[in-house]
PDB file of N, CA and C in Angstrom:
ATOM      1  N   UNK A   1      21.788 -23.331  39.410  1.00  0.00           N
ATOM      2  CA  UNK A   1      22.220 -22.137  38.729  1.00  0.00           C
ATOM      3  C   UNK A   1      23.667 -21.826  39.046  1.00  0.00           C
ATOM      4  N   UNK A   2      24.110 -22.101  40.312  1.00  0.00           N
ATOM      5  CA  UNK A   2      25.300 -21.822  40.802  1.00  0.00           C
ATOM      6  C   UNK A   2      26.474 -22.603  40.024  1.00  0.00           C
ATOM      7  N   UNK A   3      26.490 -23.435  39.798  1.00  0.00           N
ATOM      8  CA  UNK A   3      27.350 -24.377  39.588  1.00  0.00           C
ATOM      9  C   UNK A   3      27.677 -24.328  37.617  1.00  0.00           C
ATOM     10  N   UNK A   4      26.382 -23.736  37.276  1.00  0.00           N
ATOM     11  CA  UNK A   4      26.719 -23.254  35.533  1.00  0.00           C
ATOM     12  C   UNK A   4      27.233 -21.878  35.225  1.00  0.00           C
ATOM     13  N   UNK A   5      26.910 -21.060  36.152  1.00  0.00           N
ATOM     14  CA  UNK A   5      27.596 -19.873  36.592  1.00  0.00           C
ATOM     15  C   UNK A   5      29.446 -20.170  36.589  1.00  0.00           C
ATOM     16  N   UNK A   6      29.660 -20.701  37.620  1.00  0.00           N
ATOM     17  CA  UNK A   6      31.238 -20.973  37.896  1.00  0.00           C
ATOM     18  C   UNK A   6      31.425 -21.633  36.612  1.00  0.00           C
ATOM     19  N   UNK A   7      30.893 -22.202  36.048  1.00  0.00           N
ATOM     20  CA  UNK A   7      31.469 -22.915  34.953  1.00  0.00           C
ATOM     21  C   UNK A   7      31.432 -21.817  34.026  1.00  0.00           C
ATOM     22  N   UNK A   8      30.591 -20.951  33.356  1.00  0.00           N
ATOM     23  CA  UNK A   8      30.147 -19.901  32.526  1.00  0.00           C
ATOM     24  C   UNK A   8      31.791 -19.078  33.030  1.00  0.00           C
ATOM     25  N   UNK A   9      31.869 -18.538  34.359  1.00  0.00           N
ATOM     26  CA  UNK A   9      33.171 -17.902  34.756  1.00  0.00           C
ATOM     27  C   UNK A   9      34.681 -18.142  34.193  1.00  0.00           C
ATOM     28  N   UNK A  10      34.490 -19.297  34.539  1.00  0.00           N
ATOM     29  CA  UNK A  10      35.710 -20.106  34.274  1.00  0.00           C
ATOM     30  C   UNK A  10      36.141 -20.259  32.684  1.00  0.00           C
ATOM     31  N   UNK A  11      35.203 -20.703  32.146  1.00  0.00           N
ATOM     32  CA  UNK A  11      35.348 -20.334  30.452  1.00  0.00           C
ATOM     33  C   UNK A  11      35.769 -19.048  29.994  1.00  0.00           C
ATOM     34  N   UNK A  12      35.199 -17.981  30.731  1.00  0.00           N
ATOM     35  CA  UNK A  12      35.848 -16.471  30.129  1.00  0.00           C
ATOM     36  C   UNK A  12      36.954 -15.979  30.652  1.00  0.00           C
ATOM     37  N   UNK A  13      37.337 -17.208  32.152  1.00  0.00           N
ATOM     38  CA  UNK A  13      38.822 -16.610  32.076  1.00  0.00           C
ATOM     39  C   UNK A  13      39.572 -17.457  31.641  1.00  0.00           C
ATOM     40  N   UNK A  14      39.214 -18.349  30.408  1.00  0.00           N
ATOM     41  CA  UNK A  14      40.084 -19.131  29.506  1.00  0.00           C
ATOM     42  C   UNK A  14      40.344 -20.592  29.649  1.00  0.00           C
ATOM     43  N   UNK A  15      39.553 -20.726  30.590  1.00  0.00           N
ATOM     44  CA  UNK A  15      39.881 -22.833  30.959  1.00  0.00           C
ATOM     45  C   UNK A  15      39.138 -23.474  30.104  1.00  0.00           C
ATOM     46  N   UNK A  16      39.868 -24.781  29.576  1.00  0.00           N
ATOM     47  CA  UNK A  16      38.724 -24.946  29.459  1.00  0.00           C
ATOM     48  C   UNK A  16      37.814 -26.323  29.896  1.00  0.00           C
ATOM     49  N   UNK A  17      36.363 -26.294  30.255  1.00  0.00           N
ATOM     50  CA  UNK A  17      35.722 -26.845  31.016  1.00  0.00           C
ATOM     51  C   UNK A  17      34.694 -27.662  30.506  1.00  0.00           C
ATOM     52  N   UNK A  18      34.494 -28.696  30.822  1.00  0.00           N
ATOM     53  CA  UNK A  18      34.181 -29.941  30.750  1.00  0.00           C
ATOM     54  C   UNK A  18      32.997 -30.419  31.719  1.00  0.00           C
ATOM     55  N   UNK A  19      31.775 -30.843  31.083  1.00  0.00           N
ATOM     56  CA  UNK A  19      30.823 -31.576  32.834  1.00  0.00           C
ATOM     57  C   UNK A  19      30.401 -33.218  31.849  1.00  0.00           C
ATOM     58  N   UNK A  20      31.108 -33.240  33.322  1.00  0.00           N
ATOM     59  CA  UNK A  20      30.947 -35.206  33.210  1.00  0.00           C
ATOM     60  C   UNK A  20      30.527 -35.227  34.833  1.00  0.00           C
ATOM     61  N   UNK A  21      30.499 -36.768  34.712  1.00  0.00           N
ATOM     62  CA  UNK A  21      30.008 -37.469  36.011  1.00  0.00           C
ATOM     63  C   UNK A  21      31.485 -37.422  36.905  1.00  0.00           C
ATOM     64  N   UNK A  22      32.970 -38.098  36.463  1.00  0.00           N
ATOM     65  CA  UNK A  22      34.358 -38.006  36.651  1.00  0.00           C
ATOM     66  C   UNK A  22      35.038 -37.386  35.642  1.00  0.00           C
ATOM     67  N   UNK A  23      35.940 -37.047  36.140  1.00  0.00           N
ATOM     68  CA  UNK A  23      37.064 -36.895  35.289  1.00  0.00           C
ATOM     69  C   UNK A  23      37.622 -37.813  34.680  1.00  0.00           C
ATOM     70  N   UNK A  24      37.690 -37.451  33.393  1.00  0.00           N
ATOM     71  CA  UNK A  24      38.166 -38.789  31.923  1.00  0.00           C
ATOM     72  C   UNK A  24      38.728 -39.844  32.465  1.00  0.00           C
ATOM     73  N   UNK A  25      40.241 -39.725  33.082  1.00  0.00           N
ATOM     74  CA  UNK A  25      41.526 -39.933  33.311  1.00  0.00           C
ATOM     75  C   UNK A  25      41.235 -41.316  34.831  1.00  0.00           C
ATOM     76  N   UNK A  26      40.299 -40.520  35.167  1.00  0.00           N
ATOM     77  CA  UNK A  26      40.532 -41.259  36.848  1.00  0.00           C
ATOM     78  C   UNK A  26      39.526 -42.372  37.064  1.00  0.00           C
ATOM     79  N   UNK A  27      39.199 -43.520  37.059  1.00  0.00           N
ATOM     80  CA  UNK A  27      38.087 -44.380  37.053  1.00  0.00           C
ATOM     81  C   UNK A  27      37.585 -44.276  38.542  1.00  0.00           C
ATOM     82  N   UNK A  28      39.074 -43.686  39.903  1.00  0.00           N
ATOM     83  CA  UNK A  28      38.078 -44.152  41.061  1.00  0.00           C
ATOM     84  C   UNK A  28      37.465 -42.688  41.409  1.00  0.00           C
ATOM     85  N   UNK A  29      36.790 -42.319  40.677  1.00  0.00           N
ATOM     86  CA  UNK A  29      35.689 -40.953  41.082  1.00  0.00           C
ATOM     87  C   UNK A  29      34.328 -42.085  40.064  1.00  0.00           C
ATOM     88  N   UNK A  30      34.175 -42.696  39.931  1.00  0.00           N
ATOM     89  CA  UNK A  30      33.299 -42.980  38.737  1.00  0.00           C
ATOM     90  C   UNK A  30      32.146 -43.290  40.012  1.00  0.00           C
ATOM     91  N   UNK A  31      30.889 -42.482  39.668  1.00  0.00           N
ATOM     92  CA  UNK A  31      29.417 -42.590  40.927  1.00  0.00           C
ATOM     93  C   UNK A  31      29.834 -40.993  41.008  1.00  0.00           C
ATOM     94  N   UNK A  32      30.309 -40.362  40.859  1.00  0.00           N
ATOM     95  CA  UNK A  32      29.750 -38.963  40.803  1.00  0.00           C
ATOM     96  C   UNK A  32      28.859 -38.312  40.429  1.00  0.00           C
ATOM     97  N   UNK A  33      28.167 -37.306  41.100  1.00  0.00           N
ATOM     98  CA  UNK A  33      27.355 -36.878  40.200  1.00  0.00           C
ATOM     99  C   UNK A  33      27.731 -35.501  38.847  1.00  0.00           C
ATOM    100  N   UNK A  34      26.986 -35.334  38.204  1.00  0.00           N
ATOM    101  CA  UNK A  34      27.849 -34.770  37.361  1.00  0.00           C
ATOM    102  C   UNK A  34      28.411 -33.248  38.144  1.00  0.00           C
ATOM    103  N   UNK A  35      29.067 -33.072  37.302  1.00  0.00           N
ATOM    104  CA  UNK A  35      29.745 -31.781  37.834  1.00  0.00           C
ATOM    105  C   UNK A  35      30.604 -31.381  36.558  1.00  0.00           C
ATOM    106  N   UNK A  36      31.098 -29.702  36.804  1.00  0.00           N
ATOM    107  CA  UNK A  36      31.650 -29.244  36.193  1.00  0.00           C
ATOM    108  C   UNK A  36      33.258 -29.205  36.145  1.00  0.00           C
ATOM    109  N   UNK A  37      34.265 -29.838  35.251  1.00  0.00           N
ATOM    110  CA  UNK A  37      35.522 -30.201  35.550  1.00  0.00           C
ATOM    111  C   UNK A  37      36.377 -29.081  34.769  1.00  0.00           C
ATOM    112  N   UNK A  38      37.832 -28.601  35.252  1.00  0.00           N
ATOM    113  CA  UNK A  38      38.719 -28.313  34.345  1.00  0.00           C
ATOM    114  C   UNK A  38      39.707 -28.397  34.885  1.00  0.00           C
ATOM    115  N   UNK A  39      41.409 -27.665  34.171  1.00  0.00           N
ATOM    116  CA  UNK A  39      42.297 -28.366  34.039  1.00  0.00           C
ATOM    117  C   UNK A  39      43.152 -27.329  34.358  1.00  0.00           C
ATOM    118  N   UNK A  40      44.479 -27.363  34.639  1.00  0.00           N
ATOM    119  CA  UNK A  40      45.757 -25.959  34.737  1.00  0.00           C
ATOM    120  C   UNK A  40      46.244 -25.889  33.530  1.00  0.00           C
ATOM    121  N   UNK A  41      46.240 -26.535  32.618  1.00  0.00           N
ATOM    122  CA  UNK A  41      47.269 -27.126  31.472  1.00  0.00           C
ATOM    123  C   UNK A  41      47.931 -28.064  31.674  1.00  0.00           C
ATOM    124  N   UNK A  42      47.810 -28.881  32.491  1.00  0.00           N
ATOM    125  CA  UNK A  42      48.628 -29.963  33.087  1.00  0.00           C
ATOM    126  C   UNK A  42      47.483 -31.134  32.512  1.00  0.00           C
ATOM    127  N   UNK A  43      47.035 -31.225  32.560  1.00  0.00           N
ATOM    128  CA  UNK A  43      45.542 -32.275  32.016  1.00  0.00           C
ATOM    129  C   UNK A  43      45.452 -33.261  33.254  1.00  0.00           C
ATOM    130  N   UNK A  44      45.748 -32.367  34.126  1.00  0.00           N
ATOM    131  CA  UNK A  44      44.983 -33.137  35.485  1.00  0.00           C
ATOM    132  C   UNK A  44      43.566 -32.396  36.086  1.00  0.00           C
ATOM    133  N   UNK A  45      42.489 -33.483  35.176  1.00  0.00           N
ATOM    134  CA  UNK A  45      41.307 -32.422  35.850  1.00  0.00           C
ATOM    135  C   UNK A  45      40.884 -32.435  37.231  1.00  0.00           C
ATOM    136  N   UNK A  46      40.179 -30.820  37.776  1.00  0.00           N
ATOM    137  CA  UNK A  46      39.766 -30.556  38.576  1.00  0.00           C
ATOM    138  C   UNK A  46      38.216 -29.946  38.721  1.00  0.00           C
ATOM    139  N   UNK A  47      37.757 -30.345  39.785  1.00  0.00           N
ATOM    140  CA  UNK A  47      36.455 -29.677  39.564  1.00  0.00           C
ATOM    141  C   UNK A  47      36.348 -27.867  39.767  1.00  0.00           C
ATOM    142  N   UNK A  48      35.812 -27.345  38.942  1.00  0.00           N
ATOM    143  CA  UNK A  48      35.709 -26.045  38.420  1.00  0.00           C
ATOM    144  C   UNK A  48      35.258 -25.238  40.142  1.00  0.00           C
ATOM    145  N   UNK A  49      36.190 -24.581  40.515  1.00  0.00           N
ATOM    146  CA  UNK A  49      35.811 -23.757  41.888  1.00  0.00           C
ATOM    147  C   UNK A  49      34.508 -23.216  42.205  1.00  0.00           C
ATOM    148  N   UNK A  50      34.131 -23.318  43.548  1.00  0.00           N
ATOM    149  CA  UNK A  50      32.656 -22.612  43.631  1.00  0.00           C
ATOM    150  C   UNK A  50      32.542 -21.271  43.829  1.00  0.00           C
ATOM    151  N   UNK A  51      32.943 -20.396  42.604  1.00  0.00           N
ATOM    152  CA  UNK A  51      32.859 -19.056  42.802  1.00  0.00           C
ATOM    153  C   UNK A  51      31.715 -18.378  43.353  1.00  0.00           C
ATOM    154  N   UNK A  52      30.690 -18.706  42.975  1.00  0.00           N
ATOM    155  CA  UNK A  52      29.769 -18.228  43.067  1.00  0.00           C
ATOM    156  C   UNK A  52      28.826 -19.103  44.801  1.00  0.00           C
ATOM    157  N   UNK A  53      29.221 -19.522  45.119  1.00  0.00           N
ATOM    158  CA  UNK A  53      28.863 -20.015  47.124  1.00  0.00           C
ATOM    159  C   UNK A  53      29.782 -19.945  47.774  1.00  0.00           C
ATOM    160  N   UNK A  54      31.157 -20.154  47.512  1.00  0.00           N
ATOM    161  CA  UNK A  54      32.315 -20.120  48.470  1.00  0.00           C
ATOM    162  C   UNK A  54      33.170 -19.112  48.431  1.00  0.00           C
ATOM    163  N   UNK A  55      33.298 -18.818  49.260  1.00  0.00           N
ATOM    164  CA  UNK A  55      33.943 -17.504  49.909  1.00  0.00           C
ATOM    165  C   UNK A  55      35.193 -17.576  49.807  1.00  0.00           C
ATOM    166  N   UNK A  56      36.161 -18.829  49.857  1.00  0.00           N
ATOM    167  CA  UNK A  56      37.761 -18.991  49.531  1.00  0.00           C
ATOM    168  C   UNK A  56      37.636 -19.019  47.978  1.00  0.00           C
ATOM    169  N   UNK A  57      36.750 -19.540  47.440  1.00  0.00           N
ATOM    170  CA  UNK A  57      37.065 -19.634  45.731  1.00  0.00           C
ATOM    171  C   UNK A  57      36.823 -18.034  45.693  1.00  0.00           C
ATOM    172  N   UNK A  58      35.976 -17.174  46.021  1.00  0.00           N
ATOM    173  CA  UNK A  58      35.579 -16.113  45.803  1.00  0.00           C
ATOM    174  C   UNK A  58      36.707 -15.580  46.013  1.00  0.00           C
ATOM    175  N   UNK A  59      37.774 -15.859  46.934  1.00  0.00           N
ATOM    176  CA  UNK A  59      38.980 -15.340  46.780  1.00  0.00           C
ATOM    177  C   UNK A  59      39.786 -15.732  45.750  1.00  0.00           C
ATOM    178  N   UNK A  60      39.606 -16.830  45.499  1.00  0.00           N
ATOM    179  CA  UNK A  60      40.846 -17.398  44.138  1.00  0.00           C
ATOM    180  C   UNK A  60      40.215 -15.739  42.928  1.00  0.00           C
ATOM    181  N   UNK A  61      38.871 -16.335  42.814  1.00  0.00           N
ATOM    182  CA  UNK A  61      38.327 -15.607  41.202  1.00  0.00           C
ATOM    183  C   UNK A  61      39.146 -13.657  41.615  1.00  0.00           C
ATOM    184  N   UNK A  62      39.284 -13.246  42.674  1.00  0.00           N
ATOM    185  CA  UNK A  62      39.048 -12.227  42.857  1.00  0.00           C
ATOM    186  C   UNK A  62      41.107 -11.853  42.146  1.00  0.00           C
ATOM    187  N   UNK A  63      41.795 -13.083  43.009  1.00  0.00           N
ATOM    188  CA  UNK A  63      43.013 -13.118  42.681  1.00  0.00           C
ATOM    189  C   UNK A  63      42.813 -13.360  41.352  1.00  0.00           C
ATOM    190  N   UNK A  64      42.324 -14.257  40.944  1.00  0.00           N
ATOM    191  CA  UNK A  64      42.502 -14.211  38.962  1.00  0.00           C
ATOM    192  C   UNK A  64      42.201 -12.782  38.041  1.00  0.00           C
ATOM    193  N   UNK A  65      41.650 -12.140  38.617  1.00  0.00           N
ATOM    194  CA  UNK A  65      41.182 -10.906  38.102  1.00  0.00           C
ATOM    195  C   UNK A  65      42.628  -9.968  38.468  1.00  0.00           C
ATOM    196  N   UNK A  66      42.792  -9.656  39.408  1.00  0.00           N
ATOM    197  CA  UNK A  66      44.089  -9.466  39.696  1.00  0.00           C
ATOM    198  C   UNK A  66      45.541  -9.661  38.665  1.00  0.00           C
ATOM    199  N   UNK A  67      45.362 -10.770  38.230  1.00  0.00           N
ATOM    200  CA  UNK A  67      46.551 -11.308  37.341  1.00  0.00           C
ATOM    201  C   UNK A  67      45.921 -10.775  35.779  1.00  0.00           C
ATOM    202  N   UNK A  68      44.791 -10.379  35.646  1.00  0.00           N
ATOM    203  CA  UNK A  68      44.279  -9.835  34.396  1.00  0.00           C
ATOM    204  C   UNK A  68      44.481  -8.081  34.350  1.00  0.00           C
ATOM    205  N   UNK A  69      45.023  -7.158  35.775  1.00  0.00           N
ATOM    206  CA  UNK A  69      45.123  -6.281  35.518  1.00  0.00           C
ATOM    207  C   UNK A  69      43.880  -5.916  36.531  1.00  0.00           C
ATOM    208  N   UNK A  70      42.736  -6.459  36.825  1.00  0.00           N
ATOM    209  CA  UNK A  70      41.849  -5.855  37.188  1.00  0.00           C
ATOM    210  C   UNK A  70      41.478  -5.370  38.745  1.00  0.00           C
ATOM    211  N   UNK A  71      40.756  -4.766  39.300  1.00  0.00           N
ATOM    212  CA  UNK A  71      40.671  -4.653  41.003  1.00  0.00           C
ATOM    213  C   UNK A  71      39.293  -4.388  40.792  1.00  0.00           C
ATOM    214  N   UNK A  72      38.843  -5.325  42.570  1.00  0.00           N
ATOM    215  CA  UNK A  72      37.735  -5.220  42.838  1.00  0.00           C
ATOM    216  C   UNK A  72      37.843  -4.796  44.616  1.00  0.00           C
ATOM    217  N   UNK A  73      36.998  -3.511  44.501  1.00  0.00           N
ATOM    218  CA  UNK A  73      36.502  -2.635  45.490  1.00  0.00           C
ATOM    219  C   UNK A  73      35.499  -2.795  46.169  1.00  0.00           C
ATOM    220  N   UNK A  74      35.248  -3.288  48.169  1.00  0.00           N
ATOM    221  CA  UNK A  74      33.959  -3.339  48.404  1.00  0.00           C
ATOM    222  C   UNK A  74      33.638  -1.883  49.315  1.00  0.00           C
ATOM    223  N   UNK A  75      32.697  -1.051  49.314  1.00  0.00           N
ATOM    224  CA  UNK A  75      32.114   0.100  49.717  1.00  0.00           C
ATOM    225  C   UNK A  75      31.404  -0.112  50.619  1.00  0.00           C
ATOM    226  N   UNK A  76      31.725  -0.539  51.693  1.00  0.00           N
ATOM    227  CA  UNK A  76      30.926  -0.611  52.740  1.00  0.00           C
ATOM    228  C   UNK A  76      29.639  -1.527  52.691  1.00  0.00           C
ATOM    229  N   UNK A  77      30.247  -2.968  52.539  1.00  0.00           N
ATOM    230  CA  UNK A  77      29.249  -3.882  52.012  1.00  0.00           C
ATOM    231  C   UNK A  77      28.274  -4.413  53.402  1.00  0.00           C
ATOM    232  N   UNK A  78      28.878  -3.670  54.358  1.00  0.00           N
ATOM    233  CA  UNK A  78      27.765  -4.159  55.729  1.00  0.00           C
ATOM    234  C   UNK A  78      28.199  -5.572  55.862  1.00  0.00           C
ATOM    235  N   UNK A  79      29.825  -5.788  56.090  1.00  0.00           N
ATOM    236  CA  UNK A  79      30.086  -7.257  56.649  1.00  0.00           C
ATOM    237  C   UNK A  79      30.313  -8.312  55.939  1.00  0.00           C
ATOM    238  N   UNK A  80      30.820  -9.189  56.050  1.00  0.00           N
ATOM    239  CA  UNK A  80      30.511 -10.440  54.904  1.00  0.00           C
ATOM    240  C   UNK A  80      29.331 -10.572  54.977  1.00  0.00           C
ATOM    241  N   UNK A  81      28.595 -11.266  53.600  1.00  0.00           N
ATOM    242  CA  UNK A  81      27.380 -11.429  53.747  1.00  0.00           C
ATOM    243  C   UNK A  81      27.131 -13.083  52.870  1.00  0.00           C
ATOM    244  N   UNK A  82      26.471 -13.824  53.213  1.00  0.00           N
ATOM    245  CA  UNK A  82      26.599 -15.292  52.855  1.00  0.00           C
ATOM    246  C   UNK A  82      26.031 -15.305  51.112  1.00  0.00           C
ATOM    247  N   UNK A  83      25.533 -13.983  50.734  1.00  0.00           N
ATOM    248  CA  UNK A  83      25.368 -13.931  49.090  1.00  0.00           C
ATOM    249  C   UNK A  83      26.380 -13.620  48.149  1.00  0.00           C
ATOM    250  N   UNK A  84      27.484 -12.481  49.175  1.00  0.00           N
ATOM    251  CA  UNK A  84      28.730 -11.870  48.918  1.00  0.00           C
ATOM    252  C   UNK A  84      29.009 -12.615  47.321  1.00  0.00           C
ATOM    253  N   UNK A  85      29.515 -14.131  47.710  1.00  0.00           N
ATOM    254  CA  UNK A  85      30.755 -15.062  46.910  1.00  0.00           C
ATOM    255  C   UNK A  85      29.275 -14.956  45.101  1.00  0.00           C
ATOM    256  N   UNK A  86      28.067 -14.523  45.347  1.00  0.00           N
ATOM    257  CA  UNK A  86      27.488 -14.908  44.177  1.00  0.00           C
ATOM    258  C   UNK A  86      27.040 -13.720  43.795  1.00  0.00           C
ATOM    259  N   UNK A  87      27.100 -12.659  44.327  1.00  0.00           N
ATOM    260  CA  UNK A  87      27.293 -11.005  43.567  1.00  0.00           C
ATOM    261  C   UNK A  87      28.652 -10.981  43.093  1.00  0.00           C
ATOM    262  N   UNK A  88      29.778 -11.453  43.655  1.00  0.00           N
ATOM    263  CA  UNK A  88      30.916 -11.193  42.962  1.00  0.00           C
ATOM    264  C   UNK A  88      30.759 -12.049  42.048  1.00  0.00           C
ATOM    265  N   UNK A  89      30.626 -13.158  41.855  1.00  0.00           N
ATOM    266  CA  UNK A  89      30.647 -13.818  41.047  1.00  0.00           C
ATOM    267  C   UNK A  89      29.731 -13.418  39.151  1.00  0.00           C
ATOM    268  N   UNK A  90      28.311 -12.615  39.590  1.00  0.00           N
ATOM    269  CA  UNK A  90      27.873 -12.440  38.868  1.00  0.00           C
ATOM    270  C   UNK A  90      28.470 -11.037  37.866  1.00  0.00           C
ATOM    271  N   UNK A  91      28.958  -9.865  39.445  1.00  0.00           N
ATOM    272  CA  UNK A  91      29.820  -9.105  38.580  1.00  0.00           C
ATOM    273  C   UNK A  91      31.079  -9.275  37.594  1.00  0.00           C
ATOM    274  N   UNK A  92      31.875 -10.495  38.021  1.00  0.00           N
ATOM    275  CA  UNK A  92      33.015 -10.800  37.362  1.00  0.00           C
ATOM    276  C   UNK A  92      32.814 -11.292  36.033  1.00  0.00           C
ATOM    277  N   UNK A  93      31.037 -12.313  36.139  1.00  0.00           N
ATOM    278  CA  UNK A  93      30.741 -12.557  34.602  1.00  0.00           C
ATOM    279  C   UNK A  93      29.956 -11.658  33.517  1.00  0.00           C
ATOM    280  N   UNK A  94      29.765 -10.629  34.336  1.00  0.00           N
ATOM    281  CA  UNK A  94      29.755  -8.843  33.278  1.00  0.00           C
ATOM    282  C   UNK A  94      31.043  -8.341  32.824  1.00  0.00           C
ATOM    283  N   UNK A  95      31.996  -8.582  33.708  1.00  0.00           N
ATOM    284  CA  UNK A  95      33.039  -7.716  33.308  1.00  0.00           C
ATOM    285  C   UNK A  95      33.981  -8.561  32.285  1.00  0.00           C
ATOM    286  N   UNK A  96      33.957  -9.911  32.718  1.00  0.00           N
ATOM    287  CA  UNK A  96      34.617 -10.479  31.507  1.00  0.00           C
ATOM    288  C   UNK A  96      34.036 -10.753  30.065  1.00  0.00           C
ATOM    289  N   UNK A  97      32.588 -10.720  30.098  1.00  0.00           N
ATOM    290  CA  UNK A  97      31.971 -10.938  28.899  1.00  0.00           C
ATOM    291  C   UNK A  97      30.794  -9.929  28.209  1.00  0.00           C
ATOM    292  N   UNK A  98      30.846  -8.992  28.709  1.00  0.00           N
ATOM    293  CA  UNK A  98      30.077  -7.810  29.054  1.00  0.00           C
ATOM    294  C   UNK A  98      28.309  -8.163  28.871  1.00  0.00           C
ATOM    295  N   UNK A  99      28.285  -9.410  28.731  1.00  0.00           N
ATOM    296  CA  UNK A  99      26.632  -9.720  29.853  1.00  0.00           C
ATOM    297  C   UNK A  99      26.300 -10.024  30.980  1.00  0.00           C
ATOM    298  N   UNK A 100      25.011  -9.665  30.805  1.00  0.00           N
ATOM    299  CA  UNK A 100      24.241 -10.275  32.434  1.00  0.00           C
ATOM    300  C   UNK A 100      24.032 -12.047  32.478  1.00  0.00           C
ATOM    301  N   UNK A 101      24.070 -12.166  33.957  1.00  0.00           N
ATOM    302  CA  UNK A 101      23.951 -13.918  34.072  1.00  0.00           C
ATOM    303  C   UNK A 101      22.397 -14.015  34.012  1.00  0.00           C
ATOM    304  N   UNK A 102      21.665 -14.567  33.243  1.00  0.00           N
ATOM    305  CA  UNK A 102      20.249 -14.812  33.399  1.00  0.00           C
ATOM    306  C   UNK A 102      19.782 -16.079  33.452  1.00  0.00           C
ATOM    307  N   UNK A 103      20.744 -16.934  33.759  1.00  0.00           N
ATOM    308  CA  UNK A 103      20.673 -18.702  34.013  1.00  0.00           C
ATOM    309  C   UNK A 103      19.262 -18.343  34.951  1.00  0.00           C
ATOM    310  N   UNK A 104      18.267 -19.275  34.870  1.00  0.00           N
ATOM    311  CA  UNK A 104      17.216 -19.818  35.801  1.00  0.00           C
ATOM    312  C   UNK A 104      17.305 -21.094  36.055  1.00  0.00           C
ATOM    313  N   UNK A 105      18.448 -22.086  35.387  1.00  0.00           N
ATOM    314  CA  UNK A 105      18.206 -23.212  35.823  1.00  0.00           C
ATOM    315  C   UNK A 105      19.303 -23.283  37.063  1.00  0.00           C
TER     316      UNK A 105
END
């Protein structure tokens, strides 16, 4: 679920994203498993950040929101918490697309 999430993210803040096994371009990634890829505009792909488990991407997405104008506030969240990076994550894909994430896979 995590990993179509960040990808779902990443599309609404405009990348755009791709799941292959490698990236087009590069033959020595080829034995990957699939994954979700995108790009800067440079057409050097990258694999799509783990917003939604990692806590440094959770910082990138939080900075991208940032560059959209937006701020995100925590209220006394009782600490980091190891779900933290996938509540933000799920809030950021309300606010950019104004639905709920209901992926089960």
């Amino acid at each position: 679920m995590s990993r179509k999430l960040d990808a779902a993210i990443a599309e609404a803040l405009g990348y755009e994203v791709r799941c292959w096994g490698e990236p087009p371009e590069k033959s020595i990634y080829s034995g990957l498993d699939k994954d979700y890829w995108t790009h800067d505009g440079d057409r050097r792909w990258h694999k799509v950040p783990a917003y939604s488990t990692d806590g440094n991407a959770m910082l990138e997405l939080i900075g991208e929101l940032k560059k959209l104008g937006f701020q995100i506030c925590f209220a006394d969240a009782g600490g980091l918490h190891t779900d933290l990076p996938r509540a933000v994550a799920k809030a950021v894909y309300h606010l950019l697309t104004k639905k709920e994430w209901t992926s089960i896979v």
